[in-house]
PDB file of N, CA and C in Angstrom:
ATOM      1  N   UNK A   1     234.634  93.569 124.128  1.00  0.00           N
ATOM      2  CA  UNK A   1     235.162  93.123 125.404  1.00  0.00           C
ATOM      3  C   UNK A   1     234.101  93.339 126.475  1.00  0.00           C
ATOM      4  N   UNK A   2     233.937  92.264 127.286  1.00  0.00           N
ATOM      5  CA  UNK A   2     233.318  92.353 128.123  1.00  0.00           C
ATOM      6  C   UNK A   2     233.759  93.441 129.470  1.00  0.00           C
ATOM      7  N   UNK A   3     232.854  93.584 130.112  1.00  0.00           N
ATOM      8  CA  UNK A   3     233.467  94.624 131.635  1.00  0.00           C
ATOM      9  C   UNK A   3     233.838  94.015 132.603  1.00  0.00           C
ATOM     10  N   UNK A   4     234.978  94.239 133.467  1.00  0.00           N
ATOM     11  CA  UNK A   4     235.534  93.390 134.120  1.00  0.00           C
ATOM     12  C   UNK A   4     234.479  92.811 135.167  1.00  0.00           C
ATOM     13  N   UNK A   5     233.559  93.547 135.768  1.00  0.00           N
ATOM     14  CA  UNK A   5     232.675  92.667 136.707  1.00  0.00           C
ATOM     15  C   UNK A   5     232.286  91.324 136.010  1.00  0.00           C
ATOM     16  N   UNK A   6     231.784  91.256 134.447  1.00  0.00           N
ATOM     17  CA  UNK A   6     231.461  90.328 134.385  1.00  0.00           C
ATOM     18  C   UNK A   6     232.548  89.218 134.040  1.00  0.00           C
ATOM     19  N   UNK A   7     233.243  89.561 133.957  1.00  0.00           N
ATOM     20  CA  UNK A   7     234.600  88.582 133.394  1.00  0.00           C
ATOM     21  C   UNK A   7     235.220  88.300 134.822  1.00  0.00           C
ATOM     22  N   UNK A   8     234.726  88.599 136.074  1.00  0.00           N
ATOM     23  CA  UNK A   8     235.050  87.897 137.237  1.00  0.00           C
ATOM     24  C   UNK A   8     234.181  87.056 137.356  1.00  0.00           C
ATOM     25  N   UNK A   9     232.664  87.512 137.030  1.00  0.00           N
ATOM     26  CA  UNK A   9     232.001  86.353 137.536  1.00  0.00           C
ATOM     27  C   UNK A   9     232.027  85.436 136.815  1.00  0.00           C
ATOM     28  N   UNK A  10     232.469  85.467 135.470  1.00  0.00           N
ATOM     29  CA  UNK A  10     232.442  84.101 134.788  1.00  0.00           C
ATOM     30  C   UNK A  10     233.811  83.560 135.488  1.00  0.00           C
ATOM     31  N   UNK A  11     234.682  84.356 135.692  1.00  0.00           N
ATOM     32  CA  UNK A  11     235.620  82.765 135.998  1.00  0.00           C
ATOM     33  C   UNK A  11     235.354  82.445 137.661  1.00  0.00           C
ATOM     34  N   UNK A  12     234.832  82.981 138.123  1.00  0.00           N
ATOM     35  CA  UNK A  12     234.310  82.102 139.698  1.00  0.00           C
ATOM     36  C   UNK A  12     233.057  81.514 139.319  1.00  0.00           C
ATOM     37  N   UNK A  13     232.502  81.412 137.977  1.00  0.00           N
ATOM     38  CA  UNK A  13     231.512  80.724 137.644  1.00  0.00           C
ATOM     39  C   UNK A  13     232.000  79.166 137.217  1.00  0.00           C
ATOM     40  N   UNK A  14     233.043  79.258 136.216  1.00  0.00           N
ATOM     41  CA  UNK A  14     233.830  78.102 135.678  1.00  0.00           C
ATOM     42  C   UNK A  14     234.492  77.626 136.827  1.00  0.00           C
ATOM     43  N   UNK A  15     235.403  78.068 138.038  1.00  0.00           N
ATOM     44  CA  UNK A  15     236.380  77.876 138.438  1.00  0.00           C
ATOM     45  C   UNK A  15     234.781  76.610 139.988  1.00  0.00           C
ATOM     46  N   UNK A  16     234.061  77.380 139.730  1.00  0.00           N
ATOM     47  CA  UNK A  16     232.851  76.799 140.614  1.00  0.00           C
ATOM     48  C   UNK A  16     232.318  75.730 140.244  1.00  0.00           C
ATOM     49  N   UNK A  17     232.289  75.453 139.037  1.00  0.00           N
ATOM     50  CA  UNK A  17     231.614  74.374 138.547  1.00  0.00           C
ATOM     51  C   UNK A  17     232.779  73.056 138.292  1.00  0.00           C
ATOM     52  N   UNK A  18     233.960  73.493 138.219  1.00  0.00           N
ATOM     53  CA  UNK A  18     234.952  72.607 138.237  1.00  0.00           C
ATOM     54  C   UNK A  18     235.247  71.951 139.541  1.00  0.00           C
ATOM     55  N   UNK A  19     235.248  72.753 140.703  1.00  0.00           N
ATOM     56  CA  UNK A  19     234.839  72.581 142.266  1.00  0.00           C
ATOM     57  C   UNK A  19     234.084  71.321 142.537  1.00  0.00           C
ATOM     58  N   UNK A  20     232.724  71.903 141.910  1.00  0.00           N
ATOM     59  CA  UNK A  20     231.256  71.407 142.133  1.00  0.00           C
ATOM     60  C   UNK A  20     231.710  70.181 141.446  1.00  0.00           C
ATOM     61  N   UNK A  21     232.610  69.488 140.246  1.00  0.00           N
ATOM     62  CA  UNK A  21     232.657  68.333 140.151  1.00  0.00           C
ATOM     63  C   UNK A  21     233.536  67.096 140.707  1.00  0.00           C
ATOM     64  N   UNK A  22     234.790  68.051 141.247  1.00  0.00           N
ATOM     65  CA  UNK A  22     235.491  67.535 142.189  1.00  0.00           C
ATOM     66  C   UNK A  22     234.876  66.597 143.490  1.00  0.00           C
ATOM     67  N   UNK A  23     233.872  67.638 143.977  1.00  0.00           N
ATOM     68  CA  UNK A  23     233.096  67.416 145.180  1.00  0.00           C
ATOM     69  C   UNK A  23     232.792  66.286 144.714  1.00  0.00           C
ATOM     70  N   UNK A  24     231.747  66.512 143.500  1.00  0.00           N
ATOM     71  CA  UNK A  24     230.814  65.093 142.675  1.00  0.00           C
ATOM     72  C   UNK A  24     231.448  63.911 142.582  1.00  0.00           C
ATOM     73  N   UNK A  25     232.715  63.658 142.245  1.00  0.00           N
ATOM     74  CA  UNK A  25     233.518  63.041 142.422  1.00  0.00           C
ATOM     75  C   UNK A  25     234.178  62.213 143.399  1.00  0.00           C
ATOM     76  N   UNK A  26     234.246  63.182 144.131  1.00  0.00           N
ATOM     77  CA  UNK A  26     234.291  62.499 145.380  1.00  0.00           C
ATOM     78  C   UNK A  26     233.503  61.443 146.025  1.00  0.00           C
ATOM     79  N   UNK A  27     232.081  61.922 146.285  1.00  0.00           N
ATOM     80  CA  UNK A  27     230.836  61.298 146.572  1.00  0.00           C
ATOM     81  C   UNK A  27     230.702  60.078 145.992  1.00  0.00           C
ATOM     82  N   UNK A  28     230.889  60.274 144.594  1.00  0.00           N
ATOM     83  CA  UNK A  28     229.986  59.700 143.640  1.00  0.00           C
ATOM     84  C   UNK A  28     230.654  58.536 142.931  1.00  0.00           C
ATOM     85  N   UNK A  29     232.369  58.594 143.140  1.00  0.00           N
ATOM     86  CA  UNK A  29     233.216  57.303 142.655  1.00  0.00           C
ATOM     87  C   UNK A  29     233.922  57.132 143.454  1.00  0.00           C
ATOM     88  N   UNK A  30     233.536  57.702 144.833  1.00  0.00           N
ATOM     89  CA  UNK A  30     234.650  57.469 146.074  1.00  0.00           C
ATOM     90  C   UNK A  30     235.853  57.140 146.023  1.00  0.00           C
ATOM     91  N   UNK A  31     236.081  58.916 145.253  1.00  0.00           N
ATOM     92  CA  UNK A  31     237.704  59.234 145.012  1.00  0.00           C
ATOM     93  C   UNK A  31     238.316  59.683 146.057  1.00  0.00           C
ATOM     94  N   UNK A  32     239.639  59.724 146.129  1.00  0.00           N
ATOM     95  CA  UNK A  32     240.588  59.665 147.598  1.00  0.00           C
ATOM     96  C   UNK A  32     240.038  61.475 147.455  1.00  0.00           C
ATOM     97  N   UNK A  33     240.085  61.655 148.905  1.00  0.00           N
ATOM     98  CA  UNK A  33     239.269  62.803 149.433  1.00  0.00           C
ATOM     99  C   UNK A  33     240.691  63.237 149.690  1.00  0.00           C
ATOM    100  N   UNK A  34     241.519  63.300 149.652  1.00  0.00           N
ATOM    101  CA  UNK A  34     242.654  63.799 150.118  1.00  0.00           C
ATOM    102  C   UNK A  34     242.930  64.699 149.206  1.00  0.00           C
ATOM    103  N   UNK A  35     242.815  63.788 147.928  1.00  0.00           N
ATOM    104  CA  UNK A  35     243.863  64.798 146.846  1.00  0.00           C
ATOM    105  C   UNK A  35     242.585  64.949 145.923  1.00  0.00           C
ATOM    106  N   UNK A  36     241.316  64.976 146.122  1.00  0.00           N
ATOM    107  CA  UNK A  36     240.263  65.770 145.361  1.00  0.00           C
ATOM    108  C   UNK A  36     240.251  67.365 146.675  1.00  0.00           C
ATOM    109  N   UNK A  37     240.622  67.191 147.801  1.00  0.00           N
ATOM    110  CA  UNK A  37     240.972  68.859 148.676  1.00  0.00           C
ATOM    111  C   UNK A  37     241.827  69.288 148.004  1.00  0.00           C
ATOM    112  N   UNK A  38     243.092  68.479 147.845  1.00  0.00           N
ATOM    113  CA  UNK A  38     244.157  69.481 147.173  1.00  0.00           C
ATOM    114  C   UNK A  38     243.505  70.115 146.046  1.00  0.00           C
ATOM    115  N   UNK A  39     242.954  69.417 145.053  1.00  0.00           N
ATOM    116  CA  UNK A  39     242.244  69.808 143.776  1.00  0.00           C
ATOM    117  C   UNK A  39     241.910  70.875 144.016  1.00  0.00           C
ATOM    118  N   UNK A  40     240.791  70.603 144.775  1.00  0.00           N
ATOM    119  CA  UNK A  40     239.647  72.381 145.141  1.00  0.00           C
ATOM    120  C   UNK A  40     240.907  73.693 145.406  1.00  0.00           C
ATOM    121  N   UNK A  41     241.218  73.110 146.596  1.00  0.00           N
ATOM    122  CA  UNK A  41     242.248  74.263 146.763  1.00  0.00           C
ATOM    123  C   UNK A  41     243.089  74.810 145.617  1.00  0.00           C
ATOM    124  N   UNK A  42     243.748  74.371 144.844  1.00  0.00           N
ATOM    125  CA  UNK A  42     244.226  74.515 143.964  1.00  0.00           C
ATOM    126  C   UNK A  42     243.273  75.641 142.938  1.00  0.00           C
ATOM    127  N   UNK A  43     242.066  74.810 142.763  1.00  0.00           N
ATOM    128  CA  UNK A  43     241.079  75.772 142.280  1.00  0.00           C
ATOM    129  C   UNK A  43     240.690  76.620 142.679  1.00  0.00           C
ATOM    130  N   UNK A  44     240.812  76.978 143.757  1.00  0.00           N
ATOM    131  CA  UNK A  44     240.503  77.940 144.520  1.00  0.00           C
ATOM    132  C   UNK A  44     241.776  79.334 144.065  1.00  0.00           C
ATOM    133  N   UNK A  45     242.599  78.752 144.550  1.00  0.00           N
ATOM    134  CA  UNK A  45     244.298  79.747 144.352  1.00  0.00           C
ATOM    135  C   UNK A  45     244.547  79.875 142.903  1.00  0.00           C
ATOM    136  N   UNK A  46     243.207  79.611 141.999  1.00  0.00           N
ATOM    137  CA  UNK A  46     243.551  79.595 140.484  1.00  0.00           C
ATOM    138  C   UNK A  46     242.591  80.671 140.654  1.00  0.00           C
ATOM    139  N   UNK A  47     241.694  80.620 141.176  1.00  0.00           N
ATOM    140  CA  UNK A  47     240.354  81.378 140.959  1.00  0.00           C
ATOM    141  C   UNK A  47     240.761  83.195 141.684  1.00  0.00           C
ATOM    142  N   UNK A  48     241.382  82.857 143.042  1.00  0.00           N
ATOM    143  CA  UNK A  48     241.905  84.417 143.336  1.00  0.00           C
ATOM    144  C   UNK A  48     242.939  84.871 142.474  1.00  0.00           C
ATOM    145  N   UNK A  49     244.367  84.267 142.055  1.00  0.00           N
ATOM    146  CA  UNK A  49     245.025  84.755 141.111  1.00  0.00           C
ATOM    147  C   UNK A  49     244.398  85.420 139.981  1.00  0.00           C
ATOM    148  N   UNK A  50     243.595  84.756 139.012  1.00  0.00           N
ATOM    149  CA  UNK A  50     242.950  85.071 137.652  1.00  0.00           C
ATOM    150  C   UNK A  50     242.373  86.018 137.997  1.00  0.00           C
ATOM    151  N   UNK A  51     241.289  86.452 139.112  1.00  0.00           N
ATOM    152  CA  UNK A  51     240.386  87.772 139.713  1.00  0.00           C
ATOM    153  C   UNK A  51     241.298  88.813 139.723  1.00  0.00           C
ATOM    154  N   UNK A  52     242.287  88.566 140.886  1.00  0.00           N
ATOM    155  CA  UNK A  52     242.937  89.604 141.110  1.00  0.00           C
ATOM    156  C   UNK A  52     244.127  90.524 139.717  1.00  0.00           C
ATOM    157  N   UNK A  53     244.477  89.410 139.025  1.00  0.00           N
ATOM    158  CA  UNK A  53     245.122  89.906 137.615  1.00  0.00           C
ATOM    159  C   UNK A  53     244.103  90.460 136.735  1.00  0.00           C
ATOM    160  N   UNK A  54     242.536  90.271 136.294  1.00  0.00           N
ATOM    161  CA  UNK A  54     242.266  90.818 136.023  1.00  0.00           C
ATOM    162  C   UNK A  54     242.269  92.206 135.669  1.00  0.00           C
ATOM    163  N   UNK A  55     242.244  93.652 137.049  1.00  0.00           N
ATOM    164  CA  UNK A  55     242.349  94.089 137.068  1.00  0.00           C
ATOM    165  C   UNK A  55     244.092  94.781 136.868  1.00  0.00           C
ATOM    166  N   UNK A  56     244.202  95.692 135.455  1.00  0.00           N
ATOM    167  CA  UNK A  56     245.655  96.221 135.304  1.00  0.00           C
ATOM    168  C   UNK A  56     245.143  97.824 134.553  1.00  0.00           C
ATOM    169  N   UNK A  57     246.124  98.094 134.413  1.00  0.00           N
ATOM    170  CA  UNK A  57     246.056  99.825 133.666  1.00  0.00           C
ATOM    171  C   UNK A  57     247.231  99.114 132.940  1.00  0.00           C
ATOM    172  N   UNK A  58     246.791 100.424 131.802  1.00  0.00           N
ATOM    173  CA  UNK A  58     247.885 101.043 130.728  1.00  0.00           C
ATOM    174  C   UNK A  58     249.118 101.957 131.307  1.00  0.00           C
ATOM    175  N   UNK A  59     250.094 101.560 131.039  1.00  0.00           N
ATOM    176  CA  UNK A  59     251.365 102.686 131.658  1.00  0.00           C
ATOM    177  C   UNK A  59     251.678 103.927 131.141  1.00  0.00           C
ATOM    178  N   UNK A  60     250.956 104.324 130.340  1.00  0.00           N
ATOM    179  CA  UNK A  60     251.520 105.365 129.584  1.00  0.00           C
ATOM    180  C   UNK A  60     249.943 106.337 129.830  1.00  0.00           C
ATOM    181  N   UNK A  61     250.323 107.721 129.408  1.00  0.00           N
ATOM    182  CA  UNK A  61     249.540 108.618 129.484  1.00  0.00           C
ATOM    183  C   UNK A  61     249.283 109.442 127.973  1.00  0.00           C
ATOM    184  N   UNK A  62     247.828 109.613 127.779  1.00  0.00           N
ATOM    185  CA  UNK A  62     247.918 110.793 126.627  1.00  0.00           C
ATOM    186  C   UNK A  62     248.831 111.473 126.294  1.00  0.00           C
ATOM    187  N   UNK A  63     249.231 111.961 126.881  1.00  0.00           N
ATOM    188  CA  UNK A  63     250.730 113.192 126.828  1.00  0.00           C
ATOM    189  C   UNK A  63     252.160 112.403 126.624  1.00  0.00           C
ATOM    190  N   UNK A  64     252.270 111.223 126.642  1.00  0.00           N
ATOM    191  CA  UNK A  64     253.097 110.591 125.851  1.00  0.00           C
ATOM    192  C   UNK A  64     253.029 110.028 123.917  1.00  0.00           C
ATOM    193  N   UNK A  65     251.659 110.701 123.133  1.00  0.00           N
ATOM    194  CA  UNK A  65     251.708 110.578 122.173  1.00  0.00           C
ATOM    195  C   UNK A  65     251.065 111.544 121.632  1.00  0.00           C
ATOM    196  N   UNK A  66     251.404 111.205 120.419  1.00  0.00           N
ATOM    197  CA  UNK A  66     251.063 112.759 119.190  1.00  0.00           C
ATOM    198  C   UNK A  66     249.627 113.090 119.463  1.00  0.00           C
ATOM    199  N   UNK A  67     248.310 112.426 119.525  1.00  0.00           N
ATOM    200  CA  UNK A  67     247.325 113.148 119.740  1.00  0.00           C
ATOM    201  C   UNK A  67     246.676 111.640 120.852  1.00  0.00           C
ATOM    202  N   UNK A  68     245.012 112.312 120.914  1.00  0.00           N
ATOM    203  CA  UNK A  68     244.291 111.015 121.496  1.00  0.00           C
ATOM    204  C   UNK A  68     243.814 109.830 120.588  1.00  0.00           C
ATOM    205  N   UNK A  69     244.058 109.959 119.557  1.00  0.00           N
ATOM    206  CA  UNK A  69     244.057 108.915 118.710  1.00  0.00           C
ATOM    207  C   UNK A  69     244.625 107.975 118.963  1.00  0.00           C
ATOM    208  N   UNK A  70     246.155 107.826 118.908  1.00  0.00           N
ATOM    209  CA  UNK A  70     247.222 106.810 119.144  1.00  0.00           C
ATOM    210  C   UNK A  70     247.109 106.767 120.091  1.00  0.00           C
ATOM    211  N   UNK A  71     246.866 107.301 121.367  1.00  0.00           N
ATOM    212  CA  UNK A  71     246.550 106.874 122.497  1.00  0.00           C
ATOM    213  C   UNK A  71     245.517 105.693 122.387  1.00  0.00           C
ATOM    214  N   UNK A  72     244.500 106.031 122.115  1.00  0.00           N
ATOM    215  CA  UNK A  72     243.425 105.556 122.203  1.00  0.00           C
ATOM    216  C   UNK A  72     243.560 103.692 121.554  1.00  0.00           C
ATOM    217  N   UNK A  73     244.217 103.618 120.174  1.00  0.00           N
ATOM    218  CA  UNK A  73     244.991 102.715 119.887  1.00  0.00           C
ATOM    219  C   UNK A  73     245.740 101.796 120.338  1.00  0.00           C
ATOM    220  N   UNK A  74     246.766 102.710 121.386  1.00  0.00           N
ATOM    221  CA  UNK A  74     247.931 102.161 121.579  1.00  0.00           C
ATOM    222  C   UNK A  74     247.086 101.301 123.032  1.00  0.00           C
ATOM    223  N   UNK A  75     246.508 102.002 123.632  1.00  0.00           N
ATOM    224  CA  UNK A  75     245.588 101.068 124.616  1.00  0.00           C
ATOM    225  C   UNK A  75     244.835 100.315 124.711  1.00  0.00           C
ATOM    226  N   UNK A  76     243.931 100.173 123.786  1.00  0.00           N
ATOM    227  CA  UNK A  76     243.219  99.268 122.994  1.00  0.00           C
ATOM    228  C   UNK A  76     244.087  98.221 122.460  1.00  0.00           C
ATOM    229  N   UNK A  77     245.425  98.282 121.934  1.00  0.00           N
ATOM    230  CA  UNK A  77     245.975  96.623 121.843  1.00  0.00           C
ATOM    231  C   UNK A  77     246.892  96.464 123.026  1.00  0.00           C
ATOM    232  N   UNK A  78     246.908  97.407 123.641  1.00  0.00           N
ATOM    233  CA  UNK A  78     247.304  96.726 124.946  1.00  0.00           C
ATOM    234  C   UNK A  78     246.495  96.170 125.796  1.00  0.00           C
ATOM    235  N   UNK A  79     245.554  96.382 126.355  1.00  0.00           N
ATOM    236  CA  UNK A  79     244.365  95.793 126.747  1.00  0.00           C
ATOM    237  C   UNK A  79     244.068  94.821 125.824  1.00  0.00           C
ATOM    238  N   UNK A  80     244.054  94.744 124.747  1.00  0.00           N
ATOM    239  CA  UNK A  80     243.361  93.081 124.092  1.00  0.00           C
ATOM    240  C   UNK A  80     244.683  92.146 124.200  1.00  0.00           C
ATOM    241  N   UNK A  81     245.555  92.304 124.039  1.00  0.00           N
ATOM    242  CA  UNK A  81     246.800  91.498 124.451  1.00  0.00           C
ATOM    243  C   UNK A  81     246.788  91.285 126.130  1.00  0.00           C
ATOM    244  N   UNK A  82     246.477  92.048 126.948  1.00  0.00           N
ATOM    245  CA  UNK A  82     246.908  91.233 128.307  1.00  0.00           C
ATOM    246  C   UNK A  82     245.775  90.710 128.585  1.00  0.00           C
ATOM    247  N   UNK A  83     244.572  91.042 128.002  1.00  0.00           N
ATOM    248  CA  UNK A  83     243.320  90.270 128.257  1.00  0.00           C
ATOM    249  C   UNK A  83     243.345  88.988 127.430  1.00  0.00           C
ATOM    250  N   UNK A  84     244.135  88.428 126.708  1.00  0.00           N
ATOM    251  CA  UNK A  84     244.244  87.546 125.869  1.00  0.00           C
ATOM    252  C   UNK A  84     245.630  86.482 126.520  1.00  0.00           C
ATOM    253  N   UNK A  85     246.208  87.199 127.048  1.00  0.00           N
ATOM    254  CA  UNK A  85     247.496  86.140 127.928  1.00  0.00           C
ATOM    255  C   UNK A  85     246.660  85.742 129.348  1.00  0.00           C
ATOM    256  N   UNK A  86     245.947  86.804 129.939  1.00  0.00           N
ATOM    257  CA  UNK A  86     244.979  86.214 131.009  1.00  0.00           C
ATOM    258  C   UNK A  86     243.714  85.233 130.437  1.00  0.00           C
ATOM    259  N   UNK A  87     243.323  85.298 129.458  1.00  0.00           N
ATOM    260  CA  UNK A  87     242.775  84.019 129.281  1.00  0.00           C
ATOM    261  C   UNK A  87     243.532  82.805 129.015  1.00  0.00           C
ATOM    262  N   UNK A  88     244.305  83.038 128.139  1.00  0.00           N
ATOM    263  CA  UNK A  88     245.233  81.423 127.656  1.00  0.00           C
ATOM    264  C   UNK A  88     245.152  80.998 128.423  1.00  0.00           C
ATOM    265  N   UNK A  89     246.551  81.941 129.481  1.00  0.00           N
ATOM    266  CA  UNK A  89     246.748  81.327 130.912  1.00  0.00           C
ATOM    267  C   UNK A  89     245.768  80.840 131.844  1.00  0.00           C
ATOM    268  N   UNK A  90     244.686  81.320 131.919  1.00  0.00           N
ATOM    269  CA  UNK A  90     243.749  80.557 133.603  1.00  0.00           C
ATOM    270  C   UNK A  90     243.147  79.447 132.507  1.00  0.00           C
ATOM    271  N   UNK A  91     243.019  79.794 130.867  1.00  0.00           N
ATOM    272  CA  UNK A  91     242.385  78.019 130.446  1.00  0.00           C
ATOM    273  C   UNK A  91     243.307  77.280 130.344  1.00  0.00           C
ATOM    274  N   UNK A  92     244.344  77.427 130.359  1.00  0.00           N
ATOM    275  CA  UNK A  92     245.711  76.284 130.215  1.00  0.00           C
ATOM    276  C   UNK A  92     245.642  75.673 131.408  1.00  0.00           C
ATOM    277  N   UNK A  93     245.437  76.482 132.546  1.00  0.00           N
ATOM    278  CA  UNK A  93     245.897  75.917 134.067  1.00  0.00           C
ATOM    279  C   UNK A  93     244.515  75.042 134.453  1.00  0.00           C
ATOM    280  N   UNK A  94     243.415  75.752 133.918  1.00  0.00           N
ATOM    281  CA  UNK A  94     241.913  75.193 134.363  1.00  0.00           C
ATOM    282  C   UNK A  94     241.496  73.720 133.712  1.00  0.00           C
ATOM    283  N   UNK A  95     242.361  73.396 132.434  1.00  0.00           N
ATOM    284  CA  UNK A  95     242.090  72.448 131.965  1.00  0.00           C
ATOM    285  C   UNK A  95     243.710  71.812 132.498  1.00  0.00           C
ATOM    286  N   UNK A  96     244.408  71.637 132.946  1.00  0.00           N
ATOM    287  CA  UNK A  96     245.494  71.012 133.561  1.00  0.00           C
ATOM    288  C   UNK A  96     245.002  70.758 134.513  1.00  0.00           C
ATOM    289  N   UNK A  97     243.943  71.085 135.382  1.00  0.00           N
ATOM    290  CA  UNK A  97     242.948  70.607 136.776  1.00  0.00           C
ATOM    291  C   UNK A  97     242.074  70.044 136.488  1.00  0.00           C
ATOM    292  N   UNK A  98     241.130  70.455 135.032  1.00  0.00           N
ATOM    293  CA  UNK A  98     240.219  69.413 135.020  1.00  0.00           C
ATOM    294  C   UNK A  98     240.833  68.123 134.460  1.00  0.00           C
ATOM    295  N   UNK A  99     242.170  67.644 134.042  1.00  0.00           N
ATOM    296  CA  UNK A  99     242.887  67.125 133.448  1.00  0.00           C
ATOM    297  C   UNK A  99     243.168  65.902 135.016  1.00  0.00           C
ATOM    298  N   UNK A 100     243.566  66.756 135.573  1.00  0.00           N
ATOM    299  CA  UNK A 100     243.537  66.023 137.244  1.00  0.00           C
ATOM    300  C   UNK A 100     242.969  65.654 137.741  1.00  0.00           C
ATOM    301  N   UNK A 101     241.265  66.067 137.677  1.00  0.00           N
ATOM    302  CA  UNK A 101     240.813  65.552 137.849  1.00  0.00           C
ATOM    303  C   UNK A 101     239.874  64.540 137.541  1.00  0.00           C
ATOM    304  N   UNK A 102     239.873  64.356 136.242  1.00  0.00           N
ATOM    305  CA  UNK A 102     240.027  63.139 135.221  1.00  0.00           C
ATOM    306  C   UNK A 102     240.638  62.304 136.231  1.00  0.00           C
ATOM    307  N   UNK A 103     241.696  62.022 136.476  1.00  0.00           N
ATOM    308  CA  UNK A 103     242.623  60.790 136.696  1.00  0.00           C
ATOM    309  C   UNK A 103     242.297  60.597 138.169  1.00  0.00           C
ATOM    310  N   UNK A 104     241.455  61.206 138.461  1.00  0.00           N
ATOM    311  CA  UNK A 104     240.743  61.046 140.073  1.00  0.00           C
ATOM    312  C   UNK A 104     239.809  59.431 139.895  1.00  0.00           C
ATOM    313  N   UNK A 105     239.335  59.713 138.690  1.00  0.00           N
ATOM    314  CA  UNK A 105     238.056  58.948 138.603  1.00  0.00           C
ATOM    315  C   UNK A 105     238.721  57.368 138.307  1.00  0.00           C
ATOM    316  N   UNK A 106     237.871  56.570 139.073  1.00  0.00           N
ATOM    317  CA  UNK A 106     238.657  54.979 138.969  1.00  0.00           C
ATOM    318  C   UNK A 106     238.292  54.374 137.331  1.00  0.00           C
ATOM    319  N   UNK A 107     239.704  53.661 137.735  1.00  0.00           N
ATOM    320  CA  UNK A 107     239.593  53.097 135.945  1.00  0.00           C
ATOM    321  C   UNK A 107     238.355  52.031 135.554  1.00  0.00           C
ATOM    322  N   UNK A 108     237.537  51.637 136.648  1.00  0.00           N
ATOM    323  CA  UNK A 108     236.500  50.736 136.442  1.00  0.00           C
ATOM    324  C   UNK A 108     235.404  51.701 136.329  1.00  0.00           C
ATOM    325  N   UNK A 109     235.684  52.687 136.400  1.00  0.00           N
ATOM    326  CA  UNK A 109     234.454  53.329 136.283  1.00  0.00           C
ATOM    327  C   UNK A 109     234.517  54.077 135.119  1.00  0.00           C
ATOM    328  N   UNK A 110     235.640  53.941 134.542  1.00  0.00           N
ATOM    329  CA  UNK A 110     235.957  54.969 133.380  1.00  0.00           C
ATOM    330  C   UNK A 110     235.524  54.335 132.092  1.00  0.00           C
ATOM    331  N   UNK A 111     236.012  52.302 132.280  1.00  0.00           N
ATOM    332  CA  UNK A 111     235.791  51.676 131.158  1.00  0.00           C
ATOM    333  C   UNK A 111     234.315  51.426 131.459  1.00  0.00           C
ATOM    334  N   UNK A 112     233.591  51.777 132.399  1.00  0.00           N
ATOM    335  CA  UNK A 112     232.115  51.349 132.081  1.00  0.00           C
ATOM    336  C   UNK A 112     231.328  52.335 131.620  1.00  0.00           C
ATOM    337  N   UNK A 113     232.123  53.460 131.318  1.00  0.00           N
ATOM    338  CA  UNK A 113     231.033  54.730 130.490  1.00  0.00           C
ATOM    339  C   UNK A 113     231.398  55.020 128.714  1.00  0.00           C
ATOM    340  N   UNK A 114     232.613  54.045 128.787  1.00  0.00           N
ATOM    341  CA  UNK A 114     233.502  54.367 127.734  1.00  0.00           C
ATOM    342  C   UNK A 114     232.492  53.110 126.365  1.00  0.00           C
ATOM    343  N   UNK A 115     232.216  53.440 125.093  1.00  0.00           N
ATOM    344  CA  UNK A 115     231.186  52.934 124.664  1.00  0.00           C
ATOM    345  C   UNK A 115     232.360  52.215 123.185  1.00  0.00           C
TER     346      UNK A 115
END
């Protein structure tokens, strides 16, 4: 497992580059600027949620089990389980935006890349 600093910056890394194509998008197939803002924003309020959940603790304490072993255990699949529902979740939602913003892009421009 990675350490949480870096597992923030990757998702304001992803959540940035999905941004960065929105923008591109915009510019570049002169998509309605209206609802490529909503987009960002959206990405944006995906990007503080996922950061801020990042960070959680374990509820329980050493002194709730037989030695530091099972502790040690019992936290370790707890931590790989909520670190594993926080990923599904921000790639389920991140590709439901890049999914959106797919359908930004005009259909004449879609069948002229399409081979």
């Amino acid at each position: 497992m990675t350490n949480k600093r870096n597992l923030k910056k990757r998702i304001c890394d992803m959540c940035g580059e999905v941004a960065g194509a929105c923008l591109y998008t915009e510019a570049g197939y002169n998509a309605d600027a209206e609802k490529v803002g909503e987009l960002v924003v959206k990405i944006a309020l995906l990007q503080e949620t996922t950061v801020k959940n990042v960070s959680f603790s374990f509820d329980k304490t050493p002194k709730d089990f037989e030695n530091k072993h099972a502790y040690n255990v019992a936290r370790a699949k707890y931590n790989k389980k909520a670190f594993s529902t926080l990923k599904e979740g921000f790639l389920k939602e991140l590709q439901s935006l890049v999914t959106e913003l797919n359908a930004l892009v005009p259909t004449e421009v879609k069948a002229g890349h399409v081979k």
